[in-house]
PDB file of N, CA and C in Angstrom:
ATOM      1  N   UNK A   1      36.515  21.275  84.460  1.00  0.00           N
ATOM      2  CA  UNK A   1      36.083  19.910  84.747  1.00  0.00           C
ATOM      3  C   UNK A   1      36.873  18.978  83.828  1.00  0.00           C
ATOM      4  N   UNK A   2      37.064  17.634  84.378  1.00  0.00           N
ATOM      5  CA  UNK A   2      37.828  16.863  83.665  1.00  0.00           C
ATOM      6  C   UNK A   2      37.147  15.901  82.517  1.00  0.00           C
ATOM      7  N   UNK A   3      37.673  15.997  81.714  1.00  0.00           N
ATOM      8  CA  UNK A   3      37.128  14.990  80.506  1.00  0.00           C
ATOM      9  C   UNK A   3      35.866  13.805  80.892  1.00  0.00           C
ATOM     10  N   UNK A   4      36.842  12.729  81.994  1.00  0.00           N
ATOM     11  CA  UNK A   4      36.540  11.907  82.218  1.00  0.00           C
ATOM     12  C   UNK A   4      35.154  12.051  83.395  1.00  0.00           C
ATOM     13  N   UNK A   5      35.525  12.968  84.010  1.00  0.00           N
ATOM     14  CA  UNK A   5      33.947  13.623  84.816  1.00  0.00           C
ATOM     15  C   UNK A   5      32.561  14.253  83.889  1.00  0.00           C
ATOM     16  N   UNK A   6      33.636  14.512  82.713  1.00  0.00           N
ATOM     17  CA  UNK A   6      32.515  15.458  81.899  1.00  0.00           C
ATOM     18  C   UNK A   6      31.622  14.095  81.165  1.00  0.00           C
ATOM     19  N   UNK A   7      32.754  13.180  81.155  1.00  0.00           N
ATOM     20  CA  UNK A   7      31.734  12.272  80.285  1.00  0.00           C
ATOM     21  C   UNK A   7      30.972  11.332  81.089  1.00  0.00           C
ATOM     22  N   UNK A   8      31.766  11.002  82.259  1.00  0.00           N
ATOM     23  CA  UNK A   8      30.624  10.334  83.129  1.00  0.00           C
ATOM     24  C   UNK A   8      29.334  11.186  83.607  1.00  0.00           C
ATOM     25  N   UNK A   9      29.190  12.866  83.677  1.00  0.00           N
ATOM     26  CA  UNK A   9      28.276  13.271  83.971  1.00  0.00           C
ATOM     27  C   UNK A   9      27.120  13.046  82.709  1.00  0.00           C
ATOM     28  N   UNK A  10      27.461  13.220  81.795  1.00  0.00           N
ATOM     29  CA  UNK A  10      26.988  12.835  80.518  1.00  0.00           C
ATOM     30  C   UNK A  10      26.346  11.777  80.224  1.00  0.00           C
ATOM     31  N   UNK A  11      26.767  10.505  80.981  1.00  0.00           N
ATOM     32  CA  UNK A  11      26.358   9.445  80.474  1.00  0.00           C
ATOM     33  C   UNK A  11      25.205   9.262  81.634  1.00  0.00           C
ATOM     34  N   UNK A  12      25.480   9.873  82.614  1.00  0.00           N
ATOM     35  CA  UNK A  12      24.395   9.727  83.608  1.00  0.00           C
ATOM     36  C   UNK A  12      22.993  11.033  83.180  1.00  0.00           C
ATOM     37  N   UNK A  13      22.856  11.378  82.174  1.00  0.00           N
ATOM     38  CA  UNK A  13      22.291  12.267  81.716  1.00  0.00           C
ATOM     39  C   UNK A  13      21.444  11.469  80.396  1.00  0.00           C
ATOM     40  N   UNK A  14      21.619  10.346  79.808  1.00  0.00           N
ATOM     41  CA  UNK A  14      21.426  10.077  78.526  1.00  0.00           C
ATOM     42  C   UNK A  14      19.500   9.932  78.625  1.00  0.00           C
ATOM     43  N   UNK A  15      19.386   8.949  79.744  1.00  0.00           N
ATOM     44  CA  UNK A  15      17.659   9.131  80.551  1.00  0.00           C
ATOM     45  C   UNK A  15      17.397   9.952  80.501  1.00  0.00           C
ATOM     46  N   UNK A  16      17.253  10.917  81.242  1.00  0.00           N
ATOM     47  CA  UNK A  16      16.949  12.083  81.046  1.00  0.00           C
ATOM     48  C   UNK A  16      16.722  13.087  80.056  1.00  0.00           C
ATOM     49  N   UNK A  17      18.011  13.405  79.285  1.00  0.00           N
ATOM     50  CA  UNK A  17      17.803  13.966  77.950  1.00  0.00           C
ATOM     51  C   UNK A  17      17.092  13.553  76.816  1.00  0.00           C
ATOM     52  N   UNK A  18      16.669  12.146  76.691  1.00  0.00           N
ATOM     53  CA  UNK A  18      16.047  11.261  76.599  1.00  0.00           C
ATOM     54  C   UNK A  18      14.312  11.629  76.737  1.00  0.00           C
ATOM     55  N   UNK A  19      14.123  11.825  77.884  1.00  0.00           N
ATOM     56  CA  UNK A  19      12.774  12.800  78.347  1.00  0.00           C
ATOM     57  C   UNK A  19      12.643  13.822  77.849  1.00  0.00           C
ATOM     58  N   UNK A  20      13.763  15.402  78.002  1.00  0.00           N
ATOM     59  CA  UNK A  20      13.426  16.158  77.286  1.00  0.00           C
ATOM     60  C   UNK A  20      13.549  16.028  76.142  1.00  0.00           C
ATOM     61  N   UNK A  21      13.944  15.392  75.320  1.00  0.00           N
ATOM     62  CA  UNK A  21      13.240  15.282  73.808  1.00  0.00           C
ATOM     63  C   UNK A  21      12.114  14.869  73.359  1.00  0.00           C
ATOM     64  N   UNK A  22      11.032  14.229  74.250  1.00  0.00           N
ATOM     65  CA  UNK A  22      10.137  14.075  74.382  1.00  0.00           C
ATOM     66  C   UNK A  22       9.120  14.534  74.543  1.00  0.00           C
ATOM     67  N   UNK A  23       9.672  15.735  74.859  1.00  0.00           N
ATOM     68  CA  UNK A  23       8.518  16.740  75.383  1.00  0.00           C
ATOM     69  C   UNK A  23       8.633  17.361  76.938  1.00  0.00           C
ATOM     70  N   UNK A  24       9.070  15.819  77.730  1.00  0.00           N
ATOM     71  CA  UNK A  24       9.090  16.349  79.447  1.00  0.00           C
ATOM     72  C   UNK A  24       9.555  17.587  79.547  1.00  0.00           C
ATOM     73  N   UNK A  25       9.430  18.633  80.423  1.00  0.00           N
ATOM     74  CA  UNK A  25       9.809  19.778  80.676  1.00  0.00           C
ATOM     75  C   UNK A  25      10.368  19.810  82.368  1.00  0.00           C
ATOM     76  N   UNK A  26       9.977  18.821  83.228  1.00  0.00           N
ATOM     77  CA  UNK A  26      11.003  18.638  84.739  1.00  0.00           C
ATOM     78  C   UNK A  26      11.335  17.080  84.606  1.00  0.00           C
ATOM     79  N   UNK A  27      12.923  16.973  85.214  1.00  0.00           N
ATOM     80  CA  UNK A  27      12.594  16.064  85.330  1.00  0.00           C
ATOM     81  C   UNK A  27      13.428  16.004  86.657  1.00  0.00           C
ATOM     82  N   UNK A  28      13.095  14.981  87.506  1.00  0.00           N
ATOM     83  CA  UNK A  28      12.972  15.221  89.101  1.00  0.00           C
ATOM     84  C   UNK A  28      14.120  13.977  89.834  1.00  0.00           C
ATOM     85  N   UNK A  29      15.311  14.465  90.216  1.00  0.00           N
ATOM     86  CA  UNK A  29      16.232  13.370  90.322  1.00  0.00           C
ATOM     87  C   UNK A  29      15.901  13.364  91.612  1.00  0.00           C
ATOM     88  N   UNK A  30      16.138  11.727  92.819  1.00  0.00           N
ATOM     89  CA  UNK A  30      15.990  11.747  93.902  1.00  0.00           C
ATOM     90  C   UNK A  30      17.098  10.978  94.365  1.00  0.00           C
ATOM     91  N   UNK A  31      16.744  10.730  95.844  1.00  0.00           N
ATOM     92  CA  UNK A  31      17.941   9.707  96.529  1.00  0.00           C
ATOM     93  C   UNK A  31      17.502   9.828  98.098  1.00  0.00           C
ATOM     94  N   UNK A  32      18.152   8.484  98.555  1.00  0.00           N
ATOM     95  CA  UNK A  32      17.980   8.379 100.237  1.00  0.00           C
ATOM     96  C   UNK A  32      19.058   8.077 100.319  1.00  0.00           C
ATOM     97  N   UNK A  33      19.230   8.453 101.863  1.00  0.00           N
ATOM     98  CA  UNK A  33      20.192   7.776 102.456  1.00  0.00           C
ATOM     99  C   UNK A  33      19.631   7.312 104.128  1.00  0.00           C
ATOM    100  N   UNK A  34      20.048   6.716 104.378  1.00  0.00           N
ATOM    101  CA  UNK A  34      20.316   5.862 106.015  1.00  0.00           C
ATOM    102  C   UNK A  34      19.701   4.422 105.596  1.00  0.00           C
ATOM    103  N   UNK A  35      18.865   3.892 106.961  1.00  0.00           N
ATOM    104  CA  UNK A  35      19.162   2.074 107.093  1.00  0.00           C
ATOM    105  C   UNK A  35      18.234   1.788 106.391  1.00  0.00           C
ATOM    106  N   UNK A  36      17.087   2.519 106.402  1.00  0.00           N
ATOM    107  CA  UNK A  36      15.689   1.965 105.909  1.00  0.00           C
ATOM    108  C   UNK A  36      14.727   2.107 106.531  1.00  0.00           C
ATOM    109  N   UNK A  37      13.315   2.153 106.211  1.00  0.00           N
ATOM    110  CA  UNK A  37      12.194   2.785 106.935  1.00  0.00           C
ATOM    111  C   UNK A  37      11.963   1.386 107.971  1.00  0.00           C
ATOM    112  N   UNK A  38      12.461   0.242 107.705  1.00  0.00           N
ATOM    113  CA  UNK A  38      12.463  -0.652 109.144  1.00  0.00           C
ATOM    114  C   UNK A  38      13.395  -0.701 109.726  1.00  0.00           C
ATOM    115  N   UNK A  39      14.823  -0.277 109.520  1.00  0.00           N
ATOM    116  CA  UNK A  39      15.387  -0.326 110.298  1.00  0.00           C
ATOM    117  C   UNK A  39      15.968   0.878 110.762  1.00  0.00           C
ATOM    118  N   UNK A  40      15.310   1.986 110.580  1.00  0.00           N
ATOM    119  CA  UNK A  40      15.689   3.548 111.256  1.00  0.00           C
ATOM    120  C   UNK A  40      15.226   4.429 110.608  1.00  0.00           C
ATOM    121  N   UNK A  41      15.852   5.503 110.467  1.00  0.00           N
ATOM    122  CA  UNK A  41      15.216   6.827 110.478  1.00  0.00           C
ATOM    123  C   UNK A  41      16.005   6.787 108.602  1.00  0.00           C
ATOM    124  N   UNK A  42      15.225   7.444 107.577  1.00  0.00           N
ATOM    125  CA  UNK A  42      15.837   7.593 106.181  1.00  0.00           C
ATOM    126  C   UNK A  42      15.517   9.286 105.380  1.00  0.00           C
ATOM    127  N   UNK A  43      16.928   9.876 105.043  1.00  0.00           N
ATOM    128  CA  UNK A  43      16.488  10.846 104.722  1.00  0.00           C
ATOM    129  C   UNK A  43      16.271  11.327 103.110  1.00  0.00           C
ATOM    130  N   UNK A  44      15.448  11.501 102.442  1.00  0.00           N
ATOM    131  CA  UNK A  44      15.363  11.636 101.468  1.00  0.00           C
ATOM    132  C   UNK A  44      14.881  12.766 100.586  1.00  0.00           C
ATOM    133  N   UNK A  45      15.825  13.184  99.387  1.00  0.00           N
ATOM    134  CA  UNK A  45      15.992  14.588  98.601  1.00  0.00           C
ATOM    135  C   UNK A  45      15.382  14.181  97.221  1.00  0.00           C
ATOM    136  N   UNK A  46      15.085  14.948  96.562  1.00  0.00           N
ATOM    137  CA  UNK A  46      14.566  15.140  95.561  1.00  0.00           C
ATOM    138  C   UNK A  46      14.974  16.551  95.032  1.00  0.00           C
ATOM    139  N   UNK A  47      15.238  16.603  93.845  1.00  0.00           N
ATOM    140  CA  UNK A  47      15.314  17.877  93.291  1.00  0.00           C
ATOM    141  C   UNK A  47      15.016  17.634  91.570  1.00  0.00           C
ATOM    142  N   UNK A  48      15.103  19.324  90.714  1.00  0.00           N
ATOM    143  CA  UNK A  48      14.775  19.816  89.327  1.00  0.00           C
ATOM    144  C   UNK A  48      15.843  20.242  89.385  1.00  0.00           C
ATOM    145  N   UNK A  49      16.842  20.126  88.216  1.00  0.00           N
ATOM    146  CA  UNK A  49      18.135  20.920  87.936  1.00  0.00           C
ATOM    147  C   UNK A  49      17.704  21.556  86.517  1.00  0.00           C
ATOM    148  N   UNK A  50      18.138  22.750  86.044  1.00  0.00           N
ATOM    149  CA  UNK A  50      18.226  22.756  85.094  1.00  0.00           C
ATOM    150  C   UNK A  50      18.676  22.205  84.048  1.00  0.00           C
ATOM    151  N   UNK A  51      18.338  21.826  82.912  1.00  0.00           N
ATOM    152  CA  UNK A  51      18.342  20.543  81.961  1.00  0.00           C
ATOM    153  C   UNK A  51      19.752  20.966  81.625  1.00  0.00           C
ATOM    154  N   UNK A  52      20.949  22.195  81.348  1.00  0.00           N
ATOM    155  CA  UNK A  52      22.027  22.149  81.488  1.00  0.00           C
ATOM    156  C   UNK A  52      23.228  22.420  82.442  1.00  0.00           C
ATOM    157  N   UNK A  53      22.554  21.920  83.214  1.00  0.00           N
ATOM    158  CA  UNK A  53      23.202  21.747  85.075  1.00  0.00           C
ATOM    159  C   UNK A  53      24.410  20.523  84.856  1.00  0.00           C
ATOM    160  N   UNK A  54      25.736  20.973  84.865  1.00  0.00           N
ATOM    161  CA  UNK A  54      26.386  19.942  85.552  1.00  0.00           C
ATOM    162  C   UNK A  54      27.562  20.274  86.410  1.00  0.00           C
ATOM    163  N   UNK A  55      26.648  19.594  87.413  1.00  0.00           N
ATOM    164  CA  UNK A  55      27.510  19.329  88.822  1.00  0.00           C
ATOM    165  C   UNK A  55      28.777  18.520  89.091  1.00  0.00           C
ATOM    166  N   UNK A  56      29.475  19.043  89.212  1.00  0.00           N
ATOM    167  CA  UNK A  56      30.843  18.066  89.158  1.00  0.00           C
ATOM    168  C   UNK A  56      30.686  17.055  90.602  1.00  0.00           C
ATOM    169  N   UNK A  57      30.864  16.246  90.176  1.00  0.00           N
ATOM    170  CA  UNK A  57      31.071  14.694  91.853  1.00  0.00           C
ATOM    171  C   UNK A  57      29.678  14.308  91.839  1.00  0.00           C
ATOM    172  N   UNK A  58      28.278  15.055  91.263  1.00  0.00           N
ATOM    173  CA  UNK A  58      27.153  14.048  91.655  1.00  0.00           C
ATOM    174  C   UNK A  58      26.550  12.874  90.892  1.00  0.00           C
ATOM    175  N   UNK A  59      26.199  12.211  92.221  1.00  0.00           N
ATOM    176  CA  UNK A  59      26.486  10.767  92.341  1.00  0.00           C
ATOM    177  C   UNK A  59      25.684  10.308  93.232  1.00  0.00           C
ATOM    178  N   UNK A  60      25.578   9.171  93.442  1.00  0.00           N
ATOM    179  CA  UNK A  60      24.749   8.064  94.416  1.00  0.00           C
ATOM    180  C   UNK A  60      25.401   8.832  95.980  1.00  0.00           C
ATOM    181  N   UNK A  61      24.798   9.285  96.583  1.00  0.00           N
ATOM    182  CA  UNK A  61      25.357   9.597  98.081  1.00  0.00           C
ATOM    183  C   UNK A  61      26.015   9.076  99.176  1.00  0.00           C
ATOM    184  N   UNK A  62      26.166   7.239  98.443  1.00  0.00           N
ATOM    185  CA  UNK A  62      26.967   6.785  99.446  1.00  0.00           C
ATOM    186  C   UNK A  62      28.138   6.428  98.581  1.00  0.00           C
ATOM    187  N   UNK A  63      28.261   7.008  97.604  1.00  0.00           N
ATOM    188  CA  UNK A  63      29.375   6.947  96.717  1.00  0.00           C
ATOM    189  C   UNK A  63      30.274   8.200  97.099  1.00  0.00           C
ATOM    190  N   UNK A  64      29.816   9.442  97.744  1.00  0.00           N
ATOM    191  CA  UNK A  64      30.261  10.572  97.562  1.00  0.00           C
ATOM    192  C   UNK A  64      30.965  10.899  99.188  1.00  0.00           C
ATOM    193  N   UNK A  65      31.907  11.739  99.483  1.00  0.00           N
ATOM    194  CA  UNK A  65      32.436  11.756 101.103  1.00  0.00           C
ATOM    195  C   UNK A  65      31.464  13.057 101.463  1.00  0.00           C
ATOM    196  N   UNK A  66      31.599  12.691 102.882  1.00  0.00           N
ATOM    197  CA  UNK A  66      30.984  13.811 103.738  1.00  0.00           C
ATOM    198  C   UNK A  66      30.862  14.924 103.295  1.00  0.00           C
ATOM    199  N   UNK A  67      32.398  15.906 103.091  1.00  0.00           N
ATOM    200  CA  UNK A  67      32.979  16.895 102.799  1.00  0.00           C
ATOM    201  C   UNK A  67      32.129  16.986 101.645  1.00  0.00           C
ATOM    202  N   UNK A  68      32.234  16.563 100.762  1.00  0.00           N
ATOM    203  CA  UNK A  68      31.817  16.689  99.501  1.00  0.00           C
ATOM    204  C   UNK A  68      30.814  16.902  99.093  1.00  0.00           C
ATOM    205  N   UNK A  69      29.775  15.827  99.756  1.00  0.00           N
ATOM    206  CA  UNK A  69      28.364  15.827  99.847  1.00  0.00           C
ATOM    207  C   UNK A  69      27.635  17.496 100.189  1.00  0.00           C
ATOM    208  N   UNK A  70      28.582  17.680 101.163  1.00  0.00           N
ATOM    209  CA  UNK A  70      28.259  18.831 101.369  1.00  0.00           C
ATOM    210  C   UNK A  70      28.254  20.314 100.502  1.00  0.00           C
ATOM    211  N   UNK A  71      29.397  19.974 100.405  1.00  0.00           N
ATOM    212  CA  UNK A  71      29.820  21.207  98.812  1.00  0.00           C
ATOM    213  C   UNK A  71      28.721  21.057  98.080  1.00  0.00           C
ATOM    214  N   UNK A  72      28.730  19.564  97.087  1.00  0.00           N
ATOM    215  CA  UNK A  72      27.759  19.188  96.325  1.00  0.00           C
ATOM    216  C   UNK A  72      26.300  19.981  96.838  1.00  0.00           C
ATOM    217  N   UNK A  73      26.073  19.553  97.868  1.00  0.00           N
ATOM    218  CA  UNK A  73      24.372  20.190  98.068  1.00  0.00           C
ATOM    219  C   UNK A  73      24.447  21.485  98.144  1.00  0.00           C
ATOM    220  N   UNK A  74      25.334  22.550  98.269  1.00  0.00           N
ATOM    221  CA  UNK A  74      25.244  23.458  98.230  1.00  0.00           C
ATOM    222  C   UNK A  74      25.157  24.332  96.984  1.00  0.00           C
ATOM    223  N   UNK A  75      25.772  23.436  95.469  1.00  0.00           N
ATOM    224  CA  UNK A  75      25.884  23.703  94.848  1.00  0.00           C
ATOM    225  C   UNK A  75      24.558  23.500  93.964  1.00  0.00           C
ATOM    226  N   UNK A  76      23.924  22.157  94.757  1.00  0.00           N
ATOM    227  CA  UNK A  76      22.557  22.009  93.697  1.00  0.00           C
ATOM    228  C   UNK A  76      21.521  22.695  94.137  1.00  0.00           C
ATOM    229  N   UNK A  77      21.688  23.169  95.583  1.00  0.00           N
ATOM    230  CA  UNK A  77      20.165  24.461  96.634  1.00  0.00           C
ATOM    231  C   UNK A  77      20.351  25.718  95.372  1.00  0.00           C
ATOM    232  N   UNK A  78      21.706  26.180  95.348  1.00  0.00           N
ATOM    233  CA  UNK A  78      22.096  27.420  94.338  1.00  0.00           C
ATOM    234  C   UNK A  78      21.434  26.969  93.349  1.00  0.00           C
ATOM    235  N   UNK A  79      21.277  26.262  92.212  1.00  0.00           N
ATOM    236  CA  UNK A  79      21.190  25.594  90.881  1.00  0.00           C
ATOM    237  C   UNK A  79      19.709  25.239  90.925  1.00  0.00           C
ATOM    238  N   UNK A  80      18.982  25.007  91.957  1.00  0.00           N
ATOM    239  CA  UNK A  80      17.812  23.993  91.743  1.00  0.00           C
ATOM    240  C   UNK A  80      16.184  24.903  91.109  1.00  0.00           C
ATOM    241  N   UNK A  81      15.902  24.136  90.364  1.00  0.00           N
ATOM    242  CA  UNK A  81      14.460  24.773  89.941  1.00  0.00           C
ATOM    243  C   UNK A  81      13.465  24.683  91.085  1.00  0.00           C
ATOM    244  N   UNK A  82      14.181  23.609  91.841  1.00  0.00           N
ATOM    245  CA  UNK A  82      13.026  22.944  92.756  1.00  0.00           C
ATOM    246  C   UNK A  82      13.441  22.292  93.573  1.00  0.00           C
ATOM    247  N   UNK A  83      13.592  21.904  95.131  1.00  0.00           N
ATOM    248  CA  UNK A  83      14.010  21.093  95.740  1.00  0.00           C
ATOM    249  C   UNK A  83      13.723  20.248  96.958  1.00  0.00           C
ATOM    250  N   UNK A  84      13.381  19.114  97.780  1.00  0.00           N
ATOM    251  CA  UNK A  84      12.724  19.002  99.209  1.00  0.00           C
ATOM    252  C   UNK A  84      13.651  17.811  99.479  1.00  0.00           C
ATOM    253  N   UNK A  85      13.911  17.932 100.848  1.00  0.00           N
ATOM    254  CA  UNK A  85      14.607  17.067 101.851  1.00  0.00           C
ATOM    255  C   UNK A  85      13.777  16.762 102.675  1.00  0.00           C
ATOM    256  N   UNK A  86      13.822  15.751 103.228  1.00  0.00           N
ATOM    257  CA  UNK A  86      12.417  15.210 103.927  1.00  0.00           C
ATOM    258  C   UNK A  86      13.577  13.871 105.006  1.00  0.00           C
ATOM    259  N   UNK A  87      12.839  14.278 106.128  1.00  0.00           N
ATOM    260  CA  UNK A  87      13.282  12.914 107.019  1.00  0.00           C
ATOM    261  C   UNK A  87      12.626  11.688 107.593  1.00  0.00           C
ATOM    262  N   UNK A  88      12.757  10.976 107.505  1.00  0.00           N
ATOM    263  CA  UNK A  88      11.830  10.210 108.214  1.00  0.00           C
ATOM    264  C   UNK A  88      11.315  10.083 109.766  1.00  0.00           C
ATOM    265  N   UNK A  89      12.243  10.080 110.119  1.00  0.00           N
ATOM    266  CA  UNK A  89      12.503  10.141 111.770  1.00  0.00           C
ATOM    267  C   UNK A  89      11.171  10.491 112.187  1.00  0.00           C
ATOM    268  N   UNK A  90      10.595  10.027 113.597  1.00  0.00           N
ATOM    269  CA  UNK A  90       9.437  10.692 114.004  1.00  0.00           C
ATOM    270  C   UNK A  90      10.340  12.063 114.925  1.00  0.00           C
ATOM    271  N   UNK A  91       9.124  13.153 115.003  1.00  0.00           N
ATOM    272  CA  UNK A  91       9.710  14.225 116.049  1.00  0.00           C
ATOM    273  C   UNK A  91       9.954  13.565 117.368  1.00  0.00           C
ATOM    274  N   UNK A  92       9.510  12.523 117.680  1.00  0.00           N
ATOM    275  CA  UNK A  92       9.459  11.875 119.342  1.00  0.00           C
ATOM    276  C   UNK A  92      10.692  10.948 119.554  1.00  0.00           C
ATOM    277  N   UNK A  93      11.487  10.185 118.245  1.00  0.00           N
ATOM    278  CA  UNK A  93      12.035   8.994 117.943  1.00  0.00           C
ATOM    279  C   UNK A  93      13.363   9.657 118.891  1.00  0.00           C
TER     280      UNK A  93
END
């Protein structure tokens, strides 16, 4: 991993690590993506990484490409203490 990834993963970590020194023992990163619960269907993840988990490229999901996104999630299902994807969509929509 590159320096400059290592330290941006890092700095997106400072919250967090932050918690576990505190005592917290999960701490639970999330994210959506699509239009919005008024204007369509929104899908939204949540996961537990292990407190020395780092994922190279993760990031805000509309920051990240298709391709990638994909890798990425595959890499955090492998990694995760814990994880749920949830859609909004109705089954009928």
């Amino acid at each position: 991993m590159k320096e400059k990834e290592e330290n941006r993963l890092n700095l997106l970590k400072v919250e967090e690590n932050k918690l576990y020194e505190s005592g917290i023992e999960y701490v639970c990163g999330i994210d959506e993506a699509g239009r919005g619960p008024l204007a369509g269907p929104v899908v939204v993840g949540a996961v537990i990484l292990p407190k020395a988990s780092f994922i190279e490229g993760v990031n805000d999901s509309k920051k990240v490409s298709e391709k990638k996104r994909e890798k990425i999630y595959d890499q955090i299902i492998e990694e995760a203490v814990a994880y749920s994807v949830r859609n909004s969509r109705p089954k009928d929509y």
